[in-house]
Structures are given as structure tokens and as C-alpha cells.
Protein backbone atom coordinates (compact mmCIF):
# COMPACT_ATOMS: atom_id res chain seq x y z
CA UNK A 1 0.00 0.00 0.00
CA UNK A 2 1.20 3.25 -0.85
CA UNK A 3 0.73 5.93 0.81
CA UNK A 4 1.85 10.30 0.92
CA UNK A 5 2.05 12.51 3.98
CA UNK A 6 1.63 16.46 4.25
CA UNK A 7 3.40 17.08 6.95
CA UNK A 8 3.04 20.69 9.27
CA UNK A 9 5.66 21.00 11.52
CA UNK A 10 5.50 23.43 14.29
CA UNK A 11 5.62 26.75 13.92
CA UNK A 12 9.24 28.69 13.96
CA UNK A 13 11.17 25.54 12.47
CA UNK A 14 13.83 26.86 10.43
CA UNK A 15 15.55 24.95 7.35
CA UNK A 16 17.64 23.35 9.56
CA UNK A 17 15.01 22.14 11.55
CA UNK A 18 12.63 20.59 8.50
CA UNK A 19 16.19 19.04 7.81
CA UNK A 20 16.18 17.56 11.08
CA UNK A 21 12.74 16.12 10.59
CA UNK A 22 13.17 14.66 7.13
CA UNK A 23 16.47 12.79 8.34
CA UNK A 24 14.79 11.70 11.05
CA UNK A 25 11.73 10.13 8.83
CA UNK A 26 14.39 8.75 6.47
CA UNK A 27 15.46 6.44 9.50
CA UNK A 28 12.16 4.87 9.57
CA UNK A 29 12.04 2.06 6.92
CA UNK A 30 8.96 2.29 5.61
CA UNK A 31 9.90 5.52 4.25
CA UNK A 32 10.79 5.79 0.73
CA UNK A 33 11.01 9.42 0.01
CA UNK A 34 10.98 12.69 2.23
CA UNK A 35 10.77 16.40 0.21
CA UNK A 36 10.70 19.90 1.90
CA UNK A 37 8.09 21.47 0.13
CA UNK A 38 6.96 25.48 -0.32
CA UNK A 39 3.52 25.85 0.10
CA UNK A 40 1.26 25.68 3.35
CA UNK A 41 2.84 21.70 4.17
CA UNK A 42 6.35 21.80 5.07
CA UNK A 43 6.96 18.15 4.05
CA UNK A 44 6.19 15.38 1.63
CA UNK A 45 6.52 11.67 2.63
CA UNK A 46 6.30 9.16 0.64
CA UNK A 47 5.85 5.71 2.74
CA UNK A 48 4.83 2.01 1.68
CA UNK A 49 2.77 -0.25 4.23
CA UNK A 50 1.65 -3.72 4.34
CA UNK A 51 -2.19 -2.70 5.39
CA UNK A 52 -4.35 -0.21 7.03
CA UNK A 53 -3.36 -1.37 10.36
CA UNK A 54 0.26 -1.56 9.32
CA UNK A 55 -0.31 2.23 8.03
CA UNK A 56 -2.15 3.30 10.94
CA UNK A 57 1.12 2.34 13.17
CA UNK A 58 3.28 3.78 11.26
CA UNK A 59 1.21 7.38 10.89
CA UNK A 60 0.49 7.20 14.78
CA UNK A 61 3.72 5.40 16.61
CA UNK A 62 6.57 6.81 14.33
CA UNK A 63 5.86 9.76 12.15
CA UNK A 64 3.98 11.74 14.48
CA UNK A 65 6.10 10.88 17.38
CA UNK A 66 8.89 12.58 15.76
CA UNK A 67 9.74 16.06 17.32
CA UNK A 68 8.96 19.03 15.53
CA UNK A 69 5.57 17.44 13.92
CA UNK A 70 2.52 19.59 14.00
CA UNK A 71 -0.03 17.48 11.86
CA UNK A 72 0.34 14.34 9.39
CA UNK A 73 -2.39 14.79 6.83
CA UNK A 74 -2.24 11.23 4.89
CA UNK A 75 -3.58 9.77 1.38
CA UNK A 76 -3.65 6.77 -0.07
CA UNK A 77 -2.45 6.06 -3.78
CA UNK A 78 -5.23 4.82 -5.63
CA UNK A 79 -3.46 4.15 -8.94
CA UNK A 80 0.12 4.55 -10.09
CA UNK A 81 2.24 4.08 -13.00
């Protein structure tokens, strides 16, 4: 299943500190892809999952446990090519 995250980090993060967030995403290994992005979201993650509840752990026991996240707004890819 694959999956994209808008990420909002908290407010007053510099570039170092959206830095520090996307390494710290790139540790977690369901995660295939992490942009900083312009725009109202401050990050794009791109993360594969077995299943919903597989997803669901990830979203609520790693990604927004990381410090500096704000909100995790998440969709699911419905077709790809």
C-alpha cells in the first residue's frame, strides 16, 4: 500500500530544523522518500505499508512521534504508473 504525507511542523522551524525532521523520517524504513516542500505543508513523505493497520502504526507510533511534527495529513495512492 502506498501511501503520501503532508506534513506541518511546528511553527518557527527553520531549514535546519525541516532538515532535522526529514532525516529523522528517512530512518524509519517504511519511508521511501521525504521532500521539503513550499507551500502551506512543510513536508512530503512518501511511505509504503503492508495494510491499514500496518499504516495506521506507522502514521500514529513513528511519524507523528517525531519532534517538531505539528499534523500528518495522509492519502492513499489509488493508482500509479
Amino acid at each position: 500500500m502506498l501511501a503520501f504525507m503532508l506534513v506541518e511542523t511546528e511553527a518557527g522551524l527553520r531549514e535546519k530544523g525541516l532538515v532535522n525532521v526529514g532525516e529523522e523520517f528517512s530512518k524509519i524504513p517504511e519511508v521511501e522518500h521525504v521532500y521539503i516542500l513550499t507551500g502551506i505543508f512543510d513536508l512530503l513523505v512518501q511511505v509504503r505499508a503492508r495494510d491499514m493497520d500496518h499504516l495506521s502504526e506507522l502514521v500514529l507510533r513513528k511519524l507523528r512521534q517525531v519532534q517538531g511534527v505539528s499534523k500528518v495529513n495522509t492519502m492513499l495512492s489509488m493508482w500509479g504508473n
